[in-house]
PDB file of N, CA and C in Angstrom:
ATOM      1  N   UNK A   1    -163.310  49.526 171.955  1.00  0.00           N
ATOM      2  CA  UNK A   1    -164.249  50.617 172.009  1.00  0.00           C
ATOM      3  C   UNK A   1    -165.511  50.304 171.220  1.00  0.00           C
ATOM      4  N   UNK A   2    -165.516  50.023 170.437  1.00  0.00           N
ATOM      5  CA  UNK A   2    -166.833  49.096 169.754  1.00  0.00           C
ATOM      6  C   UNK A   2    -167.618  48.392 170.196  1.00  0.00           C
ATOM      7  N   UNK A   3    -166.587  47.517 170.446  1.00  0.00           N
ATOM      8  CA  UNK A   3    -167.988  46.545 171.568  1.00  0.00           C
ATOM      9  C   UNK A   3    -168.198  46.597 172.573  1.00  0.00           C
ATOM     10  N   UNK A   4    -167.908  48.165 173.204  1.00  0.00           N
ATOM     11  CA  UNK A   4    -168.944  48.419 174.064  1.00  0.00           C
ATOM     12  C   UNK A   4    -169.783  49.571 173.821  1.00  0.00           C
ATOM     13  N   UNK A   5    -169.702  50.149 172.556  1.00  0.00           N
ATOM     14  CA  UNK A   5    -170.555  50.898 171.993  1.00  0.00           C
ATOM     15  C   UNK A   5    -171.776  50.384 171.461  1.00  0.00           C
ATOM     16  N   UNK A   6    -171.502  49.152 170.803  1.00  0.00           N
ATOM     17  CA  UNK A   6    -172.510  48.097 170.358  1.00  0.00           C
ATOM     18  C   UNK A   6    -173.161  47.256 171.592  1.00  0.00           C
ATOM     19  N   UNK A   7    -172.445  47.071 172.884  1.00  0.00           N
ATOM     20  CA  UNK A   7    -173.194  46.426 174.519  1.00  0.00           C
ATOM     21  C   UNK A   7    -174.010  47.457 174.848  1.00  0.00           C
ATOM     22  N   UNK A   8    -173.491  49.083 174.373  1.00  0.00           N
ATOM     23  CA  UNK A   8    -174.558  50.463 175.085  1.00  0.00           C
ATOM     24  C   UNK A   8    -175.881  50.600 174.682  1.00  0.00           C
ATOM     25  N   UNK A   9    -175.747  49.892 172.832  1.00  0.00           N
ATOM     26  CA  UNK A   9    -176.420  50.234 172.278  1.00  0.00           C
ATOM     27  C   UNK A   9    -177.903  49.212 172.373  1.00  0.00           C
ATOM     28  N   UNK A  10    -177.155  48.106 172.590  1.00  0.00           N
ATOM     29  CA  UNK A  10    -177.658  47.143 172.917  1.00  0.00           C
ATOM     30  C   UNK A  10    -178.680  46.954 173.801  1.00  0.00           C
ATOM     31  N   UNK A  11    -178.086  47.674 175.192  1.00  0.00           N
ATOM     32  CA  UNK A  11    -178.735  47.907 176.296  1.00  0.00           C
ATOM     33  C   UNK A  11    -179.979  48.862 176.556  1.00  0.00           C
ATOM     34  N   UNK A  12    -179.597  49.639 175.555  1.00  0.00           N
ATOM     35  CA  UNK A  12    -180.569  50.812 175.621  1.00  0.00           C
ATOM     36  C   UNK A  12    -182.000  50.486 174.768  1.00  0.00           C
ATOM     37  N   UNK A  13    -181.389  49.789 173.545  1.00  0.00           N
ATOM     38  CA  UNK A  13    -182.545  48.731 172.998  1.00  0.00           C
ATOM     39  C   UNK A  13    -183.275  48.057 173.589  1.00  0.00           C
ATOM     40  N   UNK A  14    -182.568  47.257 174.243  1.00  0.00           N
ATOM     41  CA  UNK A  14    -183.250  46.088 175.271  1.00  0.00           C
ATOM     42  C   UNK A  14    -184.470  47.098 176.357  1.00  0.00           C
ATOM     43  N   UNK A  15    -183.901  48.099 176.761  1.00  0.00           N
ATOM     44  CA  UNK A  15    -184.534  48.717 177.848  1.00  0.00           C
ATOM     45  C   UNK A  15    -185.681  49.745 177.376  1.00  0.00           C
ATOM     46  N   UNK A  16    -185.608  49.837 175.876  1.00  0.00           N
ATOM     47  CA  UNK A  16    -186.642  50.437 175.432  1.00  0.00           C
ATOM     48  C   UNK A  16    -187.763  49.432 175.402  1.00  0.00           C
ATOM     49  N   UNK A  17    -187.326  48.271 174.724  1.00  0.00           N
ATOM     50  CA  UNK A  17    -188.253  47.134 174.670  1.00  0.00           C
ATOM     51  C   UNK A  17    -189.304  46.643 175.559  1.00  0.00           C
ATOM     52  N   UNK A  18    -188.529  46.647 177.052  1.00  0.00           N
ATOM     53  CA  UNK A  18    -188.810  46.322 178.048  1.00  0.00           C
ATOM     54  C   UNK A  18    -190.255  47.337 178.374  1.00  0.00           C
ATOM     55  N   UNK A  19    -189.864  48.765 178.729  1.00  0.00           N
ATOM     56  CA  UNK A  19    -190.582  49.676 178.685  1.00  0.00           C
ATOM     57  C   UNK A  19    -192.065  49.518 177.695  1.00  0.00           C
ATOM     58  N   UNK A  20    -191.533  49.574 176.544  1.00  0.00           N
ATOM     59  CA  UNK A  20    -193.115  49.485 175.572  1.00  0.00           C
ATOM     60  C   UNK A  20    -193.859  47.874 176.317  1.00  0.00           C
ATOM     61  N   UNK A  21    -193.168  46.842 176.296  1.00  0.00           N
ATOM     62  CA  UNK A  21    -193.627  45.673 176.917  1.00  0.00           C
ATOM     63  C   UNK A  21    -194.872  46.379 178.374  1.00  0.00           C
ATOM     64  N   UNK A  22    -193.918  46.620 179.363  1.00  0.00           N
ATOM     65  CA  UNK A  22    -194.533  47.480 180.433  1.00  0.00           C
ATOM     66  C   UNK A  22    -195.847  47.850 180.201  1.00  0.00           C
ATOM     67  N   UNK A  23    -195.676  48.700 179.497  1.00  0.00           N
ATOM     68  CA  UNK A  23    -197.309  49.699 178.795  1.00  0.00           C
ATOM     69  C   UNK A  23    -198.092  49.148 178.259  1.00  0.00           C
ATOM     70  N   UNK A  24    -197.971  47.936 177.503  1.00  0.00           N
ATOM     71  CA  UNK A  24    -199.217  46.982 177.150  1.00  0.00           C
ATOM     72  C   UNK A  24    -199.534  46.481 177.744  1.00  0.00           C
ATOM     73  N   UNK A  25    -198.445  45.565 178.758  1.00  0.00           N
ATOM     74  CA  UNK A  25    -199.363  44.867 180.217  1.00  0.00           C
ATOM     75  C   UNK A  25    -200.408  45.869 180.807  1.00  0.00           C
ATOM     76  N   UNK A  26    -199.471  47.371 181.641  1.00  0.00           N
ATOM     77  CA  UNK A  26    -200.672  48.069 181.703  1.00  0.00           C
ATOM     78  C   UNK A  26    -201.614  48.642 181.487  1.00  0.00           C
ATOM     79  N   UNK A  27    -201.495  48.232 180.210  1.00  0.00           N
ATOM     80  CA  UNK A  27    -203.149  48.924 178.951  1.00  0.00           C
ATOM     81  C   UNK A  27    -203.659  47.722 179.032  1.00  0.00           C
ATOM     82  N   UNK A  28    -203.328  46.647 179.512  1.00  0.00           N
ATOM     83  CA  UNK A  28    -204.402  45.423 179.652  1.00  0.00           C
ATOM     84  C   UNK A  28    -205.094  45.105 180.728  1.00  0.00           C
ATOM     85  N   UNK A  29    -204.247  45.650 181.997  1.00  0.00           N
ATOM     86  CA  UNK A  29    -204.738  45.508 183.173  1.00  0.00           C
ATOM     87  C   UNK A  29    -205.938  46.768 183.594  1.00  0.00           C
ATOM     88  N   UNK A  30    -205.714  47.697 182.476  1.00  0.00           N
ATOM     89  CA  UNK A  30    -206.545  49.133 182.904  1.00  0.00           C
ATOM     90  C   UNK A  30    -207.803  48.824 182.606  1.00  0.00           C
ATOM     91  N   UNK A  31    -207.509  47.715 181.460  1.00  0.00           N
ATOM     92  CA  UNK A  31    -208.839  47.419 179.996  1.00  0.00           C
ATOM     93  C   UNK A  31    -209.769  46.669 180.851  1.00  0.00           C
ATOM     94  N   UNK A  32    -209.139  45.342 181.425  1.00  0.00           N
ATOM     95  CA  UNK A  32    -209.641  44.102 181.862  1.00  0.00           C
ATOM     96  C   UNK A  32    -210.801  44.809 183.151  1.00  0.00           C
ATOM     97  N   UNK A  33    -209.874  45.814 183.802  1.00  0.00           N
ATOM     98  CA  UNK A  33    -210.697  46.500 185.432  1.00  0.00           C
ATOM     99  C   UNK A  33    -211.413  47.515 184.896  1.00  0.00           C
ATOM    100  N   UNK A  34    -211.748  47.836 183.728  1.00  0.00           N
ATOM    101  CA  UNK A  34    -212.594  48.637 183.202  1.00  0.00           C
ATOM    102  C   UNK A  34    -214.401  47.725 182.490  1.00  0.00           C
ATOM    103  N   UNK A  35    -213.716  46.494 182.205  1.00  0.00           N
ATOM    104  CA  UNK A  35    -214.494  45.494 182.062  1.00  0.00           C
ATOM    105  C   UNK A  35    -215.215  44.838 182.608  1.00  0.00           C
ATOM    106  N   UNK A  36    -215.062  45.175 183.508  1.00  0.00           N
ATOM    107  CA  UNK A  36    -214.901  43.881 184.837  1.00  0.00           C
ATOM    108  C   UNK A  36    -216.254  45.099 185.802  1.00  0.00           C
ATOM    109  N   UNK A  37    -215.911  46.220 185.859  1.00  0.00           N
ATOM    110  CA  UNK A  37    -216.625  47.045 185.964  1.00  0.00           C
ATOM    111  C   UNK A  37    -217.898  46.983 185.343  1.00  0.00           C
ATOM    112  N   UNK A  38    -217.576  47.510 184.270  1.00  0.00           N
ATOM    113  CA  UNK A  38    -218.878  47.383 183.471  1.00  0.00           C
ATOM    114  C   UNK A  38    -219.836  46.837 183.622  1.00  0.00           C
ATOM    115  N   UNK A  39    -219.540  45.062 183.843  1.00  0.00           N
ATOM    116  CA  UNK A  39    -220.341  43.824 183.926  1.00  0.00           C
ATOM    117  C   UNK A  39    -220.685  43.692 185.520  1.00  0.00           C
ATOM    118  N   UNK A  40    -220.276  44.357 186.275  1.00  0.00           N
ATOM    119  CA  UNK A  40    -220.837  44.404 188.062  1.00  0.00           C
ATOM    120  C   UNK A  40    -222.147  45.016 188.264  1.00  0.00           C
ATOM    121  N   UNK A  41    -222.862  44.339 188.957  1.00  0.00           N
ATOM    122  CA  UNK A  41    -224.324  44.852 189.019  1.00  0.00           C
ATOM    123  C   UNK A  41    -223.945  45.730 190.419  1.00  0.00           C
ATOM    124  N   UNK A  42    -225.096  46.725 190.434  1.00  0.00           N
ATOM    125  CA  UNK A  42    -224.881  47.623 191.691  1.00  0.00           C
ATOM    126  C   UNK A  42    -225.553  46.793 192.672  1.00  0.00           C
ATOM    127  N   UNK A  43    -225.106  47.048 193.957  1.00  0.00           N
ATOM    128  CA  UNK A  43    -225.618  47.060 195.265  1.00  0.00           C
ATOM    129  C   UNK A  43    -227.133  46.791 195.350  1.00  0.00           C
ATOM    130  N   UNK A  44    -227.585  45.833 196.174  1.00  0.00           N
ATOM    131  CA  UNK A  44    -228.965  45.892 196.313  1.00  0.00           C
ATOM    132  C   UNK A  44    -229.241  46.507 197.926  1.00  0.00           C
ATOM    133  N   UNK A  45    -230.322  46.932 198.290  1.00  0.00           N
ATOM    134  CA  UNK A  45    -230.659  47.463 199.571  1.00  0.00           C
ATOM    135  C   UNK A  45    -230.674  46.156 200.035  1.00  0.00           C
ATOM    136  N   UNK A  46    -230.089  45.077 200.573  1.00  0.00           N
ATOM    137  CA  UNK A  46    -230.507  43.721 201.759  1.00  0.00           C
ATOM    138  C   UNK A  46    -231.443  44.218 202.714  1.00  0.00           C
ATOM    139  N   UNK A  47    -231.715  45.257 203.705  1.00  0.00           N
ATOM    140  CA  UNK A  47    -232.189  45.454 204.092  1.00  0.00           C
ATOM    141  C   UNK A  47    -234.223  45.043 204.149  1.00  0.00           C
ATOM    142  N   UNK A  48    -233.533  46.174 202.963  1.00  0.00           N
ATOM    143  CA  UNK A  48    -235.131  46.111 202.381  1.00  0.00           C
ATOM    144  C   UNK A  48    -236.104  44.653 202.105  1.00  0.00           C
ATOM    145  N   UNK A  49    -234.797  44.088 200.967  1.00  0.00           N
ATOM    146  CA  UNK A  49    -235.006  43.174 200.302  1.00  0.00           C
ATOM    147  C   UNK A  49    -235.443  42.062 201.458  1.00  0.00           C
ATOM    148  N   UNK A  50    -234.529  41.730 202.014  1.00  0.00           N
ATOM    149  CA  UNK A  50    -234.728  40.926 203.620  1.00  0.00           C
ATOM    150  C   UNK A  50    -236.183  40.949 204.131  1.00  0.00           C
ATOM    151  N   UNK A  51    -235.927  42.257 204.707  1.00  0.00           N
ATOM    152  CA  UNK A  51    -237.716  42.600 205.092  1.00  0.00           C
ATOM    153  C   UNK A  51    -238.925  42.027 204.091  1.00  0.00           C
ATOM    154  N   UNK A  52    -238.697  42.443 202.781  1.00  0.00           N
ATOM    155  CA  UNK A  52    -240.266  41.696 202.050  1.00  0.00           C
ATOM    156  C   UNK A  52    -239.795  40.293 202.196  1.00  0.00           C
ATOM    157  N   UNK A  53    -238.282  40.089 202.257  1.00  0.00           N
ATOM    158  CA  UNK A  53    -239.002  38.213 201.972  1.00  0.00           C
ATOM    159  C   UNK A  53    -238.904  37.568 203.357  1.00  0.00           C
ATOM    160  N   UNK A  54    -239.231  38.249 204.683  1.00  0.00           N
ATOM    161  CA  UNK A  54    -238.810  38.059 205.771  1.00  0.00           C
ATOM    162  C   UNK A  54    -240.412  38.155 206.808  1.00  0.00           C
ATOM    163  N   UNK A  55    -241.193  38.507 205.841  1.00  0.00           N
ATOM    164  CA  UNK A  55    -242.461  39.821 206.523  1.00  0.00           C
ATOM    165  C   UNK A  55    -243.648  38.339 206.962  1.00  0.00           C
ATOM    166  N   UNK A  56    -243.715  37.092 206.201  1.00  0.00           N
ATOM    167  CA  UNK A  56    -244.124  36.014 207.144  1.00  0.00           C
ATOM    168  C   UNK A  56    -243.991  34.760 207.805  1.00  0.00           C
ATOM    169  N   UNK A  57    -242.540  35.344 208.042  1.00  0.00           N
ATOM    170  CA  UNK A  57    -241.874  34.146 208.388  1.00  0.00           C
ATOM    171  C   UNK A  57    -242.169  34.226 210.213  1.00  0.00           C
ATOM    172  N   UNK A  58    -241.851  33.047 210.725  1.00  0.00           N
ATOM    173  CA  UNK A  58    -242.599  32.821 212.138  1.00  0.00           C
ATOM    174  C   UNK A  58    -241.833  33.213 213.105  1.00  0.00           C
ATOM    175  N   UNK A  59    -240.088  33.497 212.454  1.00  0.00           N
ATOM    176  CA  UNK A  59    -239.014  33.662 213.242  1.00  0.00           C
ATOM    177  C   UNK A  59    -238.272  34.983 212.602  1.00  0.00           C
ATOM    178  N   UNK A  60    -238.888  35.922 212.410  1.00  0.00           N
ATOM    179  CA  UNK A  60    -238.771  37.264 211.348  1.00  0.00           C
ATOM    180  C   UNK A  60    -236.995  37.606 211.483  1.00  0.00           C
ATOM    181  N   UNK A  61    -236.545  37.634 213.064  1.00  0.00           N
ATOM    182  CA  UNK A  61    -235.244  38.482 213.789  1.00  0.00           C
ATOM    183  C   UNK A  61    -234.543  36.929 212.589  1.00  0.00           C
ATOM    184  N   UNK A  62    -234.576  35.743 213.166  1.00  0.00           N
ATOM    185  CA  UNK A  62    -233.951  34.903 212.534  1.00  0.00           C
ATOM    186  C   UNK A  62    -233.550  34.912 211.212  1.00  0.00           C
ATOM    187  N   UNK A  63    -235.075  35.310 210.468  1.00  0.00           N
ATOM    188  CA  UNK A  63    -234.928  35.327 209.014  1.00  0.00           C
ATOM    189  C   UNK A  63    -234.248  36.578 208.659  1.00  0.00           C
ATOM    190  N   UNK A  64    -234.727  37.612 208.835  1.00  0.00           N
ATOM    191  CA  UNK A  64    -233.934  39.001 208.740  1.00  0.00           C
ATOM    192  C   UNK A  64    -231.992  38.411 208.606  1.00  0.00           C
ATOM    193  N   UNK A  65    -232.162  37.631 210.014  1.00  0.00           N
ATOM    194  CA  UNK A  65    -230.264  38.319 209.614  1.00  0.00           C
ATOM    195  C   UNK A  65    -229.740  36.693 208.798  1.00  0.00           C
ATOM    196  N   UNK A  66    -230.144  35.762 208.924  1.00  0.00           N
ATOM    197  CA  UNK A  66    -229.504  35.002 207.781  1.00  0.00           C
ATOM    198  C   UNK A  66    -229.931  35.304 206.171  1.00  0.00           C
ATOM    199  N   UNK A  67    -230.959  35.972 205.869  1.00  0.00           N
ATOM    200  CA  UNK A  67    -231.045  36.569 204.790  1.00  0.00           C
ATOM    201  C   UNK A  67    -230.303  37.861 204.622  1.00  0.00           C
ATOM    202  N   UNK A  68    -229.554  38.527 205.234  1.00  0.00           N
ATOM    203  CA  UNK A  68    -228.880  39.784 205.480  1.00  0.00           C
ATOM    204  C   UNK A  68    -227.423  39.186 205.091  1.00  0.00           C
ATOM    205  N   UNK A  69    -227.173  38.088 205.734  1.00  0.00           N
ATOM    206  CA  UNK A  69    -225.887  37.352 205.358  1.00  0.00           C
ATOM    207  C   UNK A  69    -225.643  36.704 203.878  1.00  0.00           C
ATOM    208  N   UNK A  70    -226.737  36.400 203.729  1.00  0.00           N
ATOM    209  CA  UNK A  70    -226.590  35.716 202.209  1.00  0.00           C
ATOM    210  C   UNK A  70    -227.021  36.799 201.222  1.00  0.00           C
ATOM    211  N   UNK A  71    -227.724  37.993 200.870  1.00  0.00           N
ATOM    212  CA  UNK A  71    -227.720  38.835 200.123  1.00  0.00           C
ATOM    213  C   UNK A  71    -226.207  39.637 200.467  1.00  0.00           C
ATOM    214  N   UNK A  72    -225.431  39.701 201.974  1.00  0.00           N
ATOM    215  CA  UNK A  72    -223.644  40.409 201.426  1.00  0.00           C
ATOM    216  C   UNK A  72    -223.296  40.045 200.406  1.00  0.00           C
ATOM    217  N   UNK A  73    -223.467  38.317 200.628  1.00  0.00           N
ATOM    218  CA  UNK A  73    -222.208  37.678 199.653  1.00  0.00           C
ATOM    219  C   UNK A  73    -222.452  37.440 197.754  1.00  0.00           C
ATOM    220  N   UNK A  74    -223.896  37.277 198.423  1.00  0.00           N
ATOM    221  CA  UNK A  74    -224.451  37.165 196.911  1.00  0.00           C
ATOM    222  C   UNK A  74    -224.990  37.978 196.053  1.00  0.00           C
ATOM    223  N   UNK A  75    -225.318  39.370 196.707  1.00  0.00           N
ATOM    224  CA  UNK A  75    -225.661  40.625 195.989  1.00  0.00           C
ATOM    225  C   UNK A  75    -227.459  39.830 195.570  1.00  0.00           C
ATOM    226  N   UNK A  76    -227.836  39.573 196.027  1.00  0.00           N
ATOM    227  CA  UNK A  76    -229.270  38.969 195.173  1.00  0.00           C
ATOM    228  C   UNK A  76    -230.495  38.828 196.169  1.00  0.00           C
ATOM    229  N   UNK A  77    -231.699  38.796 196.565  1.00  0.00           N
ATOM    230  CA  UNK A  77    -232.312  38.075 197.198  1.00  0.00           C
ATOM    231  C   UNK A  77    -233.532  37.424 196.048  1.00  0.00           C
ATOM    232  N   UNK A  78    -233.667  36.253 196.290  1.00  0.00           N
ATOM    233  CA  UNK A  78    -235.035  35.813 194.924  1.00  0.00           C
ATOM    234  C   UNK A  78    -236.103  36.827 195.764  1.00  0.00           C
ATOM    235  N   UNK A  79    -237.413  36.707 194.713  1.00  0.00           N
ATOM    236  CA  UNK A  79    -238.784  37.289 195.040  1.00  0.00           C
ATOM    237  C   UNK A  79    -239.345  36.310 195.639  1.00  0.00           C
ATOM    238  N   UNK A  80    -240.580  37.293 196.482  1.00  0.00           N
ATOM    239  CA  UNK A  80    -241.542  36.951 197.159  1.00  0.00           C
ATOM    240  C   UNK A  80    -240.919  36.490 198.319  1.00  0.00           C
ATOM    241  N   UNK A  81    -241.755  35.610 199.212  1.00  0.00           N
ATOM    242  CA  UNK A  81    -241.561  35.384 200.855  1.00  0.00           C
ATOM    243  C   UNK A  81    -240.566  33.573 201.035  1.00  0.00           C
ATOM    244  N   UNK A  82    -241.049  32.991 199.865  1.00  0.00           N
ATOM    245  CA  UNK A  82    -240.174  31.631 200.009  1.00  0.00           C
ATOM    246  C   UNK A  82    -240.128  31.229 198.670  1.00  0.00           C
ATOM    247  N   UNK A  83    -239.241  30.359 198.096  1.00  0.00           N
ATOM    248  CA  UNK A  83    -239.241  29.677 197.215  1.00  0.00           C
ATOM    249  C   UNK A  83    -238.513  30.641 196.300  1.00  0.00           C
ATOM    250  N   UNK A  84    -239.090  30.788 194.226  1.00  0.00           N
ATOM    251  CA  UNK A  84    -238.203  31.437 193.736  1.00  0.00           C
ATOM    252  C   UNK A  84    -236.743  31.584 193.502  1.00  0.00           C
ATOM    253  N   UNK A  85    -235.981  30.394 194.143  1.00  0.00           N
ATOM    254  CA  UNK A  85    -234.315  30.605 194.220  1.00  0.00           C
ATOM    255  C   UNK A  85    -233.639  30.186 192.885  1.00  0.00           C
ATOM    256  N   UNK A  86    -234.460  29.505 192.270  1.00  0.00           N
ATOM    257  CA  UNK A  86    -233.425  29.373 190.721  1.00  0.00           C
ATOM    258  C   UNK A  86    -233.560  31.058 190.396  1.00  0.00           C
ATOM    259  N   UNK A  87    -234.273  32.149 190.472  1.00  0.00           N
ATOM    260  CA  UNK A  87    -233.635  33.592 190.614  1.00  0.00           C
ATOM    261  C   UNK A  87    -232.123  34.106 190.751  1.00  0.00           C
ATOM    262  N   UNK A  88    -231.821  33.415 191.902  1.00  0.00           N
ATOM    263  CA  UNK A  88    -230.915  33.560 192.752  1.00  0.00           C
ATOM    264  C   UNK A  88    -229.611  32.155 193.320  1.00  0.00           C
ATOM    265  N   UNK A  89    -229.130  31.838 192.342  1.00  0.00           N
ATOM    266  CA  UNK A  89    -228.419  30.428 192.146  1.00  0.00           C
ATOM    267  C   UNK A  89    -227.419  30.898 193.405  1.00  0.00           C
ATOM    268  N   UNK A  90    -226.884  31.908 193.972  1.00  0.00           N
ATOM    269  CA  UNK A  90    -225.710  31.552 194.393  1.00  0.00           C
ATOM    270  C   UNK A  90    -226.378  31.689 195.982  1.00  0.00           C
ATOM    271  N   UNK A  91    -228.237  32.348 195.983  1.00  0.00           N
ATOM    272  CA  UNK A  91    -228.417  32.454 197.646  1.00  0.00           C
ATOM    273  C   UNK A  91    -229.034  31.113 197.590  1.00  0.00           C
ATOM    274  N   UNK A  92    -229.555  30.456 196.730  1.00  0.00           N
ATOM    275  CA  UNK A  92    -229.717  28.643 196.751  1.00  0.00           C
ATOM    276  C   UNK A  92    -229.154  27.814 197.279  1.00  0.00           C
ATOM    277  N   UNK A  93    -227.740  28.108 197.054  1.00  0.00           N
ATOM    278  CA  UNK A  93    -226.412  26.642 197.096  1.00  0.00           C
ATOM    279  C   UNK A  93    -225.801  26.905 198.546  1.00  0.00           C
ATOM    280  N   UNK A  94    -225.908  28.153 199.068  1.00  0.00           N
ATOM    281  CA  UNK A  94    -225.435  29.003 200.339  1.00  0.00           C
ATOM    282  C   UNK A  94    -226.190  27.470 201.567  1.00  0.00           C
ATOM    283  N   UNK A  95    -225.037  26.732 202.029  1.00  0.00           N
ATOM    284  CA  UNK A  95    -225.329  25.781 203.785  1.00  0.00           C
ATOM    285  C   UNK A  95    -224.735  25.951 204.555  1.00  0.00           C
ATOM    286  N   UNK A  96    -225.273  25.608 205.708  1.00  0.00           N
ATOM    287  CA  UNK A  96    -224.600  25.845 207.112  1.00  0.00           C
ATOM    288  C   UNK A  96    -223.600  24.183 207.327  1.00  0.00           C
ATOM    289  N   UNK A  97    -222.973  24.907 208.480  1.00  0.00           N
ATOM    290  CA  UNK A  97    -222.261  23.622 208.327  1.00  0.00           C
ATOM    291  C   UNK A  97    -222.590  22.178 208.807  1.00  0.00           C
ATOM    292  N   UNK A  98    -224.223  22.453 208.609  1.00  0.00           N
ATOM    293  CA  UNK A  98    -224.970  20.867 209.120  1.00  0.00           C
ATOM    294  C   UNK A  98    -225.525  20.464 207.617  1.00  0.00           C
ATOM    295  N   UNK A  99    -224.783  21.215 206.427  1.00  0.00           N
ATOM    296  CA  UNK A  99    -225.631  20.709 204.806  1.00  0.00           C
ATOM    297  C   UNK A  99    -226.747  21.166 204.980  1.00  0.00           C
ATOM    298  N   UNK A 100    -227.430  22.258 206.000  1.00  0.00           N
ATOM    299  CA  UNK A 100    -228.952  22.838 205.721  1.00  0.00           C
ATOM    300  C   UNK A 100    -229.118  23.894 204.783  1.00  0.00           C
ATOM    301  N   UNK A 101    -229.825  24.532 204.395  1.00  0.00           N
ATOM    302  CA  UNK A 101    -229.786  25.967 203.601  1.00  0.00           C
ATOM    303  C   UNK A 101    -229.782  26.668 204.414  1.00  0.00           C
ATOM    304  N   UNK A 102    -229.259  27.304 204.017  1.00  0.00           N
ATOM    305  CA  UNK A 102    -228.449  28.443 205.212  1.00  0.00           C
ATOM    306  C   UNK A 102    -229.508  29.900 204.691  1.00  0.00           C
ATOM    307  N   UNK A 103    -229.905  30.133 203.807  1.00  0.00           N
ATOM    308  CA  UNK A 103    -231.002  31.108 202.918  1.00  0.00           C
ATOM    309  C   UNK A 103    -232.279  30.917 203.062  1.00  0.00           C
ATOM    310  N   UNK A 104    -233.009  31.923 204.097  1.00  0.00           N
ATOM    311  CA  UNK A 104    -234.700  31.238 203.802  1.00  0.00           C
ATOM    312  C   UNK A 104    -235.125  31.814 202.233  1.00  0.00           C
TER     313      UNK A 104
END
């Protein structure tokens, strides 16, 4: 009768343990997506953005939607009509699959 009063007791220990364990993982995972938040820049209009850096280009429909594609992914467009992309490192590095820039 003991030692399974001391296995009950045991168990119930263990399973408290477990539990508090539980709750710090998820006070870390709440912390980290609260963080993570924080540091996210909002939404840019592509649209818009597209249009000014799109407004003298010779092939506008062209430029419009591959600049529409690379501000989804990258949240960014650099300034002005060309050039400017160290602004914008990740619509820079963006190629098609011939190694061209895929970003006017």
């Amino acid at each position: 009768m003991a030692i399974s009063k001391t296995l009950f007791v045991s168990l119930v220990l263990c399973l408290l343990l477990l539990d508090e364990v539980q709750s710090i993982q998820t006070d870390q995972v709440t912390s980290n997506a609260i963080s993570e938040a924080a540091y996210s820049y909002p939404k840019i209009d592509c649209g818009g953005a597209c249009k000014a850096r799109c407004r003298l280009s010779s092939r506008p429909r062209l430029c419009k939607r591959a600049c529409g594609t690379c501000c989804a992914r990258c949240n960014c467009v650099p300034p002005g009509t060309s050039g400017n992309t160290e602004t914008c490192p990740c619509y820079a590095n963006m190629t098609t699959h011939g190694n061209r820039r895929k970003c006017p």
